[in-house]
C-alpha atoms as a PDB file:
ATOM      1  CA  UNK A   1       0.000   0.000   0.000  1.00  0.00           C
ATOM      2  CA  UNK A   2       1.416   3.595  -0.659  1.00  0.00           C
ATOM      3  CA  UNK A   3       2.031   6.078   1.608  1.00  0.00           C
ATOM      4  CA  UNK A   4      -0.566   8.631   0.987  1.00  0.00           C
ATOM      5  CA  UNK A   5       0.677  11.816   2.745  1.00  0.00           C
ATOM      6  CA  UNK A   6       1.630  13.776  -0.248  1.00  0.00           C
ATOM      7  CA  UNK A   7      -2.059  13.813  -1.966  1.00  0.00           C
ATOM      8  CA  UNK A   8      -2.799  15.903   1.591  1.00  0.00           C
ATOM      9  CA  UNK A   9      -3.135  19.545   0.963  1.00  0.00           C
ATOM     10  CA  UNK A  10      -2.157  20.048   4.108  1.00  0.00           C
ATOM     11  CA  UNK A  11       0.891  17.897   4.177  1.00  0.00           C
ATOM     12  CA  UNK A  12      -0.854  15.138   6.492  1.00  0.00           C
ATOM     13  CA  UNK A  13       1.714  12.422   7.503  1.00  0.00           C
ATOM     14  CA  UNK A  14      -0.858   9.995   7.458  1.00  0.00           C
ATOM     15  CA  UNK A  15       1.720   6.736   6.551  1.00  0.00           C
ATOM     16  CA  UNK A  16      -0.291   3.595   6.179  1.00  0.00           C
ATOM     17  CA  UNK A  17       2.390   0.766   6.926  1.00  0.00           C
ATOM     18  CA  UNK A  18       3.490  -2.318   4.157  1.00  0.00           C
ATOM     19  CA  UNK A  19       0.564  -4.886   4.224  1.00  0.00           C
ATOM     20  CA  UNK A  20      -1.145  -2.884   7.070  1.00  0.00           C
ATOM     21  CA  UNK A  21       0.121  -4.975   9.992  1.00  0.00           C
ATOM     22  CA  UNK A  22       1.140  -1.698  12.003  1.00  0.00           C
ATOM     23  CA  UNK A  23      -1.315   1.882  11.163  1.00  0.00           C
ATOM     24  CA  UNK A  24       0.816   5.064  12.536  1.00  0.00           C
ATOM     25  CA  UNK A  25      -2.238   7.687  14.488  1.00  0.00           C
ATOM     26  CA  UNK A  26       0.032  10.096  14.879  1.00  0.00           C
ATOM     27  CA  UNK A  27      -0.810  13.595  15.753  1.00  0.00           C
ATOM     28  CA  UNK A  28      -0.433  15.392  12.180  1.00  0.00           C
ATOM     29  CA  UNK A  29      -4.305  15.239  11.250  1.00  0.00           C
ATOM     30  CA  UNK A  30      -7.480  17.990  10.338  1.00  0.00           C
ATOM     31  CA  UNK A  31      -8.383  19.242  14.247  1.00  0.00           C
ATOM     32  CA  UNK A  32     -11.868  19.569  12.862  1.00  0.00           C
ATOM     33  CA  UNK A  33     -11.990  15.207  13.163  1.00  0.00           C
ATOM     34  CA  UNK A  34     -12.171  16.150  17.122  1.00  0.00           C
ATOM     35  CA  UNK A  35     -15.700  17.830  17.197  1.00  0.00           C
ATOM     36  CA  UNK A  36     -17.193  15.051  14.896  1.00  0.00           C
ATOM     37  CA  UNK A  37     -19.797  13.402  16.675  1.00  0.00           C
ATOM     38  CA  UNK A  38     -19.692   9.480  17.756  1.00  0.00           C
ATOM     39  CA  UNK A  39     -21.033   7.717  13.890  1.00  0.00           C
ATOM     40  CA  UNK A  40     -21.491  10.928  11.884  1.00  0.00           C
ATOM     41  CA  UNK A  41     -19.497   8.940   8.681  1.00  0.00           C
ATOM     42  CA  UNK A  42     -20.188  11.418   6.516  1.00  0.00           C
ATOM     43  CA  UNK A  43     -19.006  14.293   8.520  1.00  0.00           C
ATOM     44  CA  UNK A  44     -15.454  12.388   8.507  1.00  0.00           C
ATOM     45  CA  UNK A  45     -16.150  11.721   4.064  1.00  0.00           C
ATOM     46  CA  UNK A  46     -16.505  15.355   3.978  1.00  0.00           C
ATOM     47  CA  UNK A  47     -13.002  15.896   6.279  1.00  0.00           C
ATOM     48  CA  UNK A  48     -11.254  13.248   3.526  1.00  0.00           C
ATOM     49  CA  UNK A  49     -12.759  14.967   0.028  1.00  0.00           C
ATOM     50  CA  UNK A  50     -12.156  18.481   1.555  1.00  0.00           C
ATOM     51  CA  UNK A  51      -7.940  17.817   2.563  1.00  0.00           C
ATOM     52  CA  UNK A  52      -7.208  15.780  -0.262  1.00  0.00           C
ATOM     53  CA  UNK A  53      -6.050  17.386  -3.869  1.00  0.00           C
ATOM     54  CA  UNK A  54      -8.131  16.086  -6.448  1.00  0.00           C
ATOM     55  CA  UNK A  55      -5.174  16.201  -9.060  1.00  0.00           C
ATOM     56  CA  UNK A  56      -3.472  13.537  -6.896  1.00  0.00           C
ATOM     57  CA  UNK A  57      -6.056  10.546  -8.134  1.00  0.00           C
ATOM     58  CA  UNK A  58      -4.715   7.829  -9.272  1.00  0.00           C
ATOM     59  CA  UNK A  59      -6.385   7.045 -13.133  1.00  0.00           C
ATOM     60  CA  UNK A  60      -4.723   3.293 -13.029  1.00  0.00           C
ATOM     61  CA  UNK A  61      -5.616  -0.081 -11.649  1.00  0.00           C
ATOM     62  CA  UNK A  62      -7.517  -0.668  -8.001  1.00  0.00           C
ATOM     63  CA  UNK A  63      -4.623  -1.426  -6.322  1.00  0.00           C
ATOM     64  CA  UNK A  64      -4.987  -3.918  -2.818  1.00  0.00           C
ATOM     65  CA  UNK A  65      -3.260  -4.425  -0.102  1.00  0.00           C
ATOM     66  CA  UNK A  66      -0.145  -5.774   0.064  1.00  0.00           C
ATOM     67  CA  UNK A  67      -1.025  -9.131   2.296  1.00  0.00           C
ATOM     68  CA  UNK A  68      -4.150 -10.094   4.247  1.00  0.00           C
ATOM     69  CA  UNK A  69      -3.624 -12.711   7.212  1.00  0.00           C
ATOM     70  CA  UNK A  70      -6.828 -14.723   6.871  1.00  0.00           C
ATOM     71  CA  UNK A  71      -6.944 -15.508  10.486  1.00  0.00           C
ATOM     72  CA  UNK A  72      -7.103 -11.912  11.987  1.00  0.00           C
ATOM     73  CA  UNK A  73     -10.021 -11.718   8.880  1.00  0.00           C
ATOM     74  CA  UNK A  74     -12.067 -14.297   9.986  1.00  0.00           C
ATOM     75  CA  UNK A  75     -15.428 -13.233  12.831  1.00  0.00           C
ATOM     76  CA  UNK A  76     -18.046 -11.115  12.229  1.00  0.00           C
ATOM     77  CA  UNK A  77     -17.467  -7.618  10.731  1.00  0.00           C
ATOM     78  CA  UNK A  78     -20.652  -5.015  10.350  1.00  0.00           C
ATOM     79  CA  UNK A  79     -20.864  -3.440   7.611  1.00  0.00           C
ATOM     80  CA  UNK A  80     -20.870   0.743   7.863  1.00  0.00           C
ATOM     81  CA  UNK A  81     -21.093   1.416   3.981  1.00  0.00           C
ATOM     82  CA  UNK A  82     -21.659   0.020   0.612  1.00  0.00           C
ATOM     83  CA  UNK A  83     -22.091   1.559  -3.060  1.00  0.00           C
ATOM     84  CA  UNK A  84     -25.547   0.746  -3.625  1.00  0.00           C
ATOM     85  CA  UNK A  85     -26.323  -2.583  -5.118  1.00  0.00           C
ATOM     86  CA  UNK A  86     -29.694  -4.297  -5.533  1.00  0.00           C
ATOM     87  CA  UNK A  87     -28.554  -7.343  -2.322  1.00  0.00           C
ATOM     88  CA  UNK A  88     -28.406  -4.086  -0.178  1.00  0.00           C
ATOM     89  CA  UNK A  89     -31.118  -2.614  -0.735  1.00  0.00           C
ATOM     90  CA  UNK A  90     -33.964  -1.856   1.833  1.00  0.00           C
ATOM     91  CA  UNK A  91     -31.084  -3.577   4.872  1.00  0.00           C
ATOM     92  CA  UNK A  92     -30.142  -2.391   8.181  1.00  0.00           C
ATOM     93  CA  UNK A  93     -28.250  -3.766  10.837  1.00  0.00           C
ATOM     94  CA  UNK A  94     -25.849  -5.762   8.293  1.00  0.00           C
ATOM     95  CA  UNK A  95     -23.440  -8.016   9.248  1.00  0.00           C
ATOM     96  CA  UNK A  96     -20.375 -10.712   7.718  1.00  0.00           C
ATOM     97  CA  UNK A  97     -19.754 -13.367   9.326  1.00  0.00           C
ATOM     98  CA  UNK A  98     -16.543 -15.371   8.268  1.00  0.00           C
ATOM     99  CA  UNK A  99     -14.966 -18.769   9.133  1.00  0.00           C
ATOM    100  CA  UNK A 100     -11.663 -20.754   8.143  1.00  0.00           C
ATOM    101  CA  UNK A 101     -12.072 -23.228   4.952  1.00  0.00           C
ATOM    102  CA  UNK A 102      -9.227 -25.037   3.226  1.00  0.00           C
ATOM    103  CA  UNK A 103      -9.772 -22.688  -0.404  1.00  0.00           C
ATOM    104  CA  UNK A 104     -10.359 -19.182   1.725  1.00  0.00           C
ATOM    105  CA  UNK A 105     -13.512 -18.732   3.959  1.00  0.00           C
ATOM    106  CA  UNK A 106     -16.806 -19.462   4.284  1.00  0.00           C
ATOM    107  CA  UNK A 107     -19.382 -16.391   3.965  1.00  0.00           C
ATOM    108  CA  UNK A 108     -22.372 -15.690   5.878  1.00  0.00           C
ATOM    109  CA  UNK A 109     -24.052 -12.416   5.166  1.00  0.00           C
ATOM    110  CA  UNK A 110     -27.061 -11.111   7.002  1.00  0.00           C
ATOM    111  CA  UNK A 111     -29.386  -8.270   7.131  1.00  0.00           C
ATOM    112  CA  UNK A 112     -32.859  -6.813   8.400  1.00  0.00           C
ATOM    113  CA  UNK A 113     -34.909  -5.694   6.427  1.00  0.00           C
ATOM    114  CA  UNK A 114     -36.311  -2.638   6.617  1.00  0.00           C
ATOM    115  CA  UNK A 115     -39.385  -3.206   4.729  1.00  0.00           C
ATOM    116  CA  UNK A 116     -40.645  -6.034   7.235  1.00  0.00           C
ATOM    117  CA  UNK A 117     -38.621  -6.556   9.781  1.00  0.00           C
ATOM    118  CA  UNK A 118     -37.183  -9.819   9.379  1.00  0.00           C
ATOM    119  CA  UNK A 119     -33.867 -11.503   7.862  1.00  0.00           C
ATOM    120  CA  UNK A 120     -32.466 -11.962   5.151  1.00  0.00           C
ATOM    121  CA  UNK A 121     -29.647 -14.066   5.269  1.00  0.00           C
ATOM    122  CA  UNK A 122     -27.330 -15.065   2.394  1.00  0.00           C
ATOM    123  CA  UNK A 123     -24.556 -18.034   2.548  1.00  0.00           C
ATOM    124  CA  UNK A 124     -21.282 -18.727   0.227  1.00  0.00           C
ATOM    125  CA  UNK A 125     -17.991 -19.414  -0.013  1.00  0.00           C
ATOM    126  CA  UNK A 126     -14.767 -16.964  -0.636  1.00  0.00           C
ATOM    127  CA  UNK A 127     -11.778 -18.349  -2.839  1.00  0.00           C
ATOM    128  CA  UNK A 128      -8.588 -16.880  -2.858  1.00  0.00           C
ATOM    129  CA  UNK A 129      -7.307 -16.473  -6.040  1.00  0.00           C
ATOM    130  CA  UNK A 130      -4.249 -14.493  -5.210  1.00  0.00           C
ATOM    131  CA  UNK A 131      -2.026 -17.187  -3.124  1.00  0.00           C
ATOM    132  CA  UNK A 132       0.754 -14.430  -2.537  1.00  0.00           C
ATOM    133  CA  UNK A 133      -1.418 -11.510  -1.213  1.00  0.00           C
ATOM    134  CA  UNK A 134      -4.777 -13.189  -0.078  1.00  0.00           C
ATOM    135  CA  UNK A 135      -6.328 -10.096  -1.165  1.00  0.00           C
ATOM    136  CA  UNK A 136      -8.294 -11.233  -4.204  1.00  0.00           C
ATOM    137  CA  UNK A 137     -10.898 -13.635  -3.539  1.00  0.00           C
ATOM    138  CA  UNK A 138     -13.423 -14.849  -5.582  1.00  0.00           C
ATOM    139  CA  UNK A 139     -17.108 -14.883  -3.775  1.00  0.00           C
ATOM    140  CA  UNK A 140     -19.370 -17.402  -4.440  1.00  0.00           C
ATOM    141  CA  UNK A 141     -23.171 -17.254  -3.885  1.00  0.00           C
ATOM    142  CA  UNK A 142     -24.153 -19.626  -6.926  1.00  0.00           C
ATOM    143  CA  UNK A 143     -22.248 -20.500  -9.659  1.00  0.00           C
ATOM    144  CA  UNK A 144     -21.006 -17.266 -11.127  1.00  0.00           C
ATOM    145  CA  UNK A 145     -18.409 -15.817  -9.180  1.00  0.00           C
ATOM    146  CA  UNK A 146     -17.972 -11.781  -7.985  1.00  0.00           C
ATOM    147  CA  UNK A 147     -15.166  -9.879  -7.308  1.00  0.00           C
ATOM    148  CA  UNK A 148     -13.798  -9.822  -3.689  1.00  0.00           C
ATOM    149  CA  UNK A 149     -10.723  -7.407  -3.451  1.00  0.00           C
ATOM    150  CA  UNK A 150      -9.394  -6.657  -0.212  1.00  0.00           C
ATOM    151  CA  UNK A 151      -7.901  -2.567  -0.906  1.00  0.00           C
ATOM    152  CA  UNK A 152      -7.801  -1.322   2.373  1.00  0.00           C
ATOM    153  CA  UNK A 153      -6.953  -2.958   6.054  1.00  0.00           C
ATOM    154  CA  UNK A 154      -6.592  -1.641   9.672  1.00  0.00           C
ATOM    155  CA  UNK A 155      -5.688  -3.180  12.487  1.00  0.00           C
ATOM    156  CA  UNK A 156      -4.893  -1.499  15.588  1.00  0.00           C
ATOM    157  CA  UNK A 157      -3.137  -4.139  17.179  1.00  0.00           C
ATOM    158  CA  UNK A 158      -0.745  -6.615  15.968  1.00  0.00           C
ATOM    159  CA  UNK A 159      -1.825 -10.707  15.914  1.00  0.00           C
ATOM    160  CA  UNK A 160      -4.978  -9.318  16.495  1.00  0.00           C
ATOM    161  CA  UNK A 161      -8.280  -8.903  14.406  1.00  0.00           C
ATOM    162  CA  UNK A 162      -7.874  -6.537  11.794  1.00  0.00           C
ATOM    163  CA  UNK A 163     -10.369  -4.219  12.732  1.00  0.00           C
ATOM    164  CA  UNK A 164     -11.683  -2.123   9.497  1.00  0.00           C
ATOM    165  CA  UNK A 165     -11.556  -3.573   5.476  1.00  0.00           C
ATOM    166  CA  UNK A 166     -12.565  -2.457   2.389  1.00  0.00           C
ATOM    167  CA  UNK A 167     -13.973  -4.499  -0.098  1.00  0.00           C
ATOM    168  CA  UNK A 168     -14.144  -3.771  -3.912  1.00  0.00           C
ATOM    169  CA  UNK A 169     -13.266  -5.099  -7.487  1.00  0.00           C
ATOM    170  CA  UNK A 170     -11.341  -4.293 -10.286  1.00  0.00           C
ATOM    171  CA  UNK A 171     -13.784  -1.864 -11.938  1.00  0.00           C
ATOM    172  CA  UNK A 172     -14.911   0.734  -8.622  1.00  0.00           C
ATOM    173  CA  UNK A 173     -18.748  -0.236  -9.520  1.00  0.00           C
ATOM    174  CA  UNK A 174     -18.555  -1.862  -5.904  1.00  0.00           C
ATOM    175  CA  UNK A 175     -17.512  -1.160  -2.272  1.00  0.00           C
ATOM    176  CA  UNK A 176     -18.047  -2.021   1.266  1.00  0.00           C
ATOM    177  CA  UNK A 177     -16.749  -0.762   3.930  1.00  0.00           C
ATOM    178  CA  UNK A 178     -16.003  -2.956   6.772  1.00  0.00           C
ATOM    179  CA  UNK A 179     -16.198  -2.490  10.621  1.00  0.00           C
ATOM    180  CA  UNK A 180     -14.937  -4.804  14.013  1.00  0.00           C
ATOM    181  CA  UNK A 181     -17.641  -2.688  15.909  1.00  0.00           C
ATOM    182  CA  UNK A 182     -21.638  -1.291  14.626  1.00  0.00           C
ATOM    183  CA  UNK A 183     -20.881   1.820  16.316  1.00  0.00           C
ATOM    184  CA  UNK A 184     -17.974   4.330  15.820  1.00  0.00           C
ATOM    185  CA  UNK A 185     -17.681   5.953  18.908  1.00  0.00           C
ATOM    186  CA  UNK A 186     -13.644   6.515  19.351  1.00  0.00           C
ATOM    187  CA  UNK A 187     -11.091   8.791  17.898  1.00  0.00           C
ATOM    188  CA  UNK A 188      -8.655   6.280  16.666  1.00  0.00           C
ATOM    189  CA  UNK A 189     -11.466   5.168  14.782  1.00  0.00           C
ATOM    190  CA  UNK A 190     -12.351   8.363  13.168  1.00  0.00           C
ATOM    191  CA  UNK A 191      -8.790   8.804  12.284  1.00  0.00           C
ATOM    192  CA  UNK A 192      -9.050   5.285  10.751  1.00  0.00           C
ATOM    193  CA  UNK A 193     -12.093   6.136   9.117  1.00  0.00           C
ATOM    194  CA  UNK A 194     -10.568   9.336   7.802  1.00  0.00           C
ATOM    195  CA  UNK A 195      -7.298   7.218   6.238  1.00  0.00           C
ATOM    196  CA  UNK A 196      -9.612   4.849   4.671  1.00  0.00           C
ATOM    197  CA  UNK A 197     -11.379   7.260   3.052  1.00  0.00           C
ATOM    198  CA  UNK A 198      -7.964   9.216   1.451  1.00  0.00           C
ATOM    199  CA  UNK A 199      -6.870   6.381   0.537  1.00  0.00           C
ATOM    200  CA  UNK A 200     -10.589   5.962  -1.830  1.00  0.00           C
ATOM    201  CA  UNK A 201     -10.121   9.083  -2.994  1.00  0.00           C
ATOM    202  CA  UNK A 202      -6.557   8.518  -4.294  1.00  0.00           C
ATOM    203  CA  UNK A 203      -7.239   5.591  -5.688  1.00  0.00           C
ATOM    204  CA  UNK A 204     -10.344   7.002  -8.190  1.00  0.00           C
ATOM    205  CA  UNK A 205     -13.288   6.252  -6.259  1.00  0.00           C
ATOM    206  CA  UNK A 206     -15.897   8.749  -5.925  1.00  0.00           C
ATOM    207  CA  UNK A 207     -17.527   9.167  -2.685  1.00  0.00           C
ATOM    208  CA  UNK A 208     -20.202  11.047  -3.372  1.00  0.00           C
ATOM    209  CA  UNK A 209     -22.480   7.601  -4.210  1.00  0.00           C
ATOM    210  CA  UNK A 210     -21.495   6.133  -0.446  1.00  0.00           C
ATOM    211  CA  UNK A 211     -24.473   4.692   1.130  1.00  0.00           C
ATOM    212  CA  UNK A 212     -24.493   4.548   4.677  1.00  0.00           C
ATOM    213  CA  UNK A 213     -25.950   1.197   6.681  1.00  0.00           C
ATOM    214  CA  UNK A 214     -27.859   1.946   9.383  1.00  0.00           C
ATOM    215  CA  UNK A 215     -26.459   0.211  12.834  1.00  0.00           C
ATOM    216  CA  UNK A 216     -28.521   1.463  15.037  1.00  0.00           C
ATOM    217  CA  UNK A 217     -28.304   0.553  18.695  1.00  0.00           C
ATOM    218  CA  UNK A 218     -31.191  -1.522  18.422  1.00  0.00           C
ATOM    219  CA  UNK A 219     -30.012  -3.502  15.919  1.00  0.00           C
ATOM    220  CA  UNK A 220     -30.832  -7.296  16.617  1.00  0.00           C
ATOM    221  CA  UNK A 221     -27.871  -9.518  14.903  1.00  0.00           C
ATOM    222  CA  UNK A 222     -28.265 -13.053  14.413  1.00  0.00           C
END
C-alpha cells in the first residue's frame, strides 16, 4: 500500500504501513476530526474529500493491499457502507460473518430488512485467487463468481483482528466498507475512518455515491 501523505493539501503524515500490519495515528491530522460526533461517517467523508487534492487521483488499476492474514479476517465484521447494489437494498443492521475453509472462507451475510422486519440471510464461499497476497478472492453465492478485493486494512493491534476492510473489485462499480464494531464511537477510529477514506479518494473512487448502513443501537444480529 502507498504512503498517501503527499495527496494531503495540508501535508498530512498519514503513513499507512506495508501490508497494514502496524497503522501510525500520529498527531499530524485535520483538528476539525475532534468535534465530529460518535457515527457521523459522513461528517469524517466530507473531512477526507475536503484535505485531499483532487489532481493527486490515481487514473490506473484498483490497487490492494499488500497481504491479508486470513486468520485476523475471519469473525463477524458489520458493515458501515456500501455503493448501492440491488442485495443491499432496503437492509439495516448488516453483518459478515466469516470462518476458516481449506480454499479461503466461508461467507455468511445477514441483514434486516427494513421493509418487514425480518432476515435476510445469504450463505457462500470466498476463494482466494491471489495465493501471494490473499487479497483477491473470488465470492461465491451460486455458480457465477464476484469480485472480492481486499484494498484497504486496519488493524490497531498486531496478531490481532484486523479491525476495518474495504472491499471492492477491479472496476470501482462496488464497495463495502467494513467495521470490528456497529458503532464508531472513538477517535482512533475516526482517524481510521478518515485514512480509509484518502486512501478511496486517491485511488479514483468517488464518494459522493457512499451509502451509509444503518447500525442502530437496536439492531438485533443473528
Amino acid at each position: 500500500m502507498k504512503n498517501i501523505f503527499s495527496v494531503l493539501t495540508i501535508g498530512l503524515s498519514l503513513i499507512l504501513s506495508t501490508g497494514c500490519q502496524k497503522q501510525s495515528l500520529d498527531s499530524n491530522y485535520p483538528k476539525s476530526l475532534e468535534t465530529i460526533a460518535p457515527n457521523d461517517i459522513q461528517a469524517i467523508v466530507n473531512e477526507a474529500i475536503s484535505q485531499t487534492s483532487i489532481e493527486k487521483k490515481q487514473k490506473g488499476p484498483v490497487q490492494t493491499v499488500d497481504f491479508v492474514d486470513l486468520s485476523r479476517y475471519t469473525g463477524r465484521w458489520y458493515e458501515l457502507a456500501n455503493f448501492p447494489s440491488f442485495f443491499s437494498k432496503n437492509c439495516s443492521c448488516t453483518t459478515a460473518d466469516y470462518a476458516p475453509i481449506t480454499e479461503g472462507i466461508s461467507v455468511f451475510n445477514n441483514c434486516t430488512l427494513t421493509t418487514t422486519g425480518m432476515f435476510n440471510s445469504i450463505n457462500g464461499t470466498a476463494v482466494v485467487v491471489d495465493q501471494q497476497t490473499n487479497a483477491k478472492l473470488n465470492v461465491f453465492f451460486g455458480p457465477v463468481p464476484g469480485d472480492y478485493w481486499i484494498i484497504d486494512l486496519i488493524g490497531f493491534e498486531k496478531d490481532q483482528p484486523y479491525d476495518f476492510s474495504v472491499v471492492s473489485g477491479p472496476n470501482r462499480d462496488s464497495l463495502f466498507l467494513l467495521s470490528r464494531t456497529p458503532q464508531i464511537t472513538t477517535f482512533k477510529q475516526k482517524l481510521a475512518l478518515f485514512k480509509i477514506f484518502v486512501n478511496l479518494i486517491v485511488q479514483g473512487y468517488d464518494l459522493n455515491t457512499l451509502e451509509f448502513t444503518p447500525q442502530a443501537l437496536d439492531c438485533l444480529y443473528p
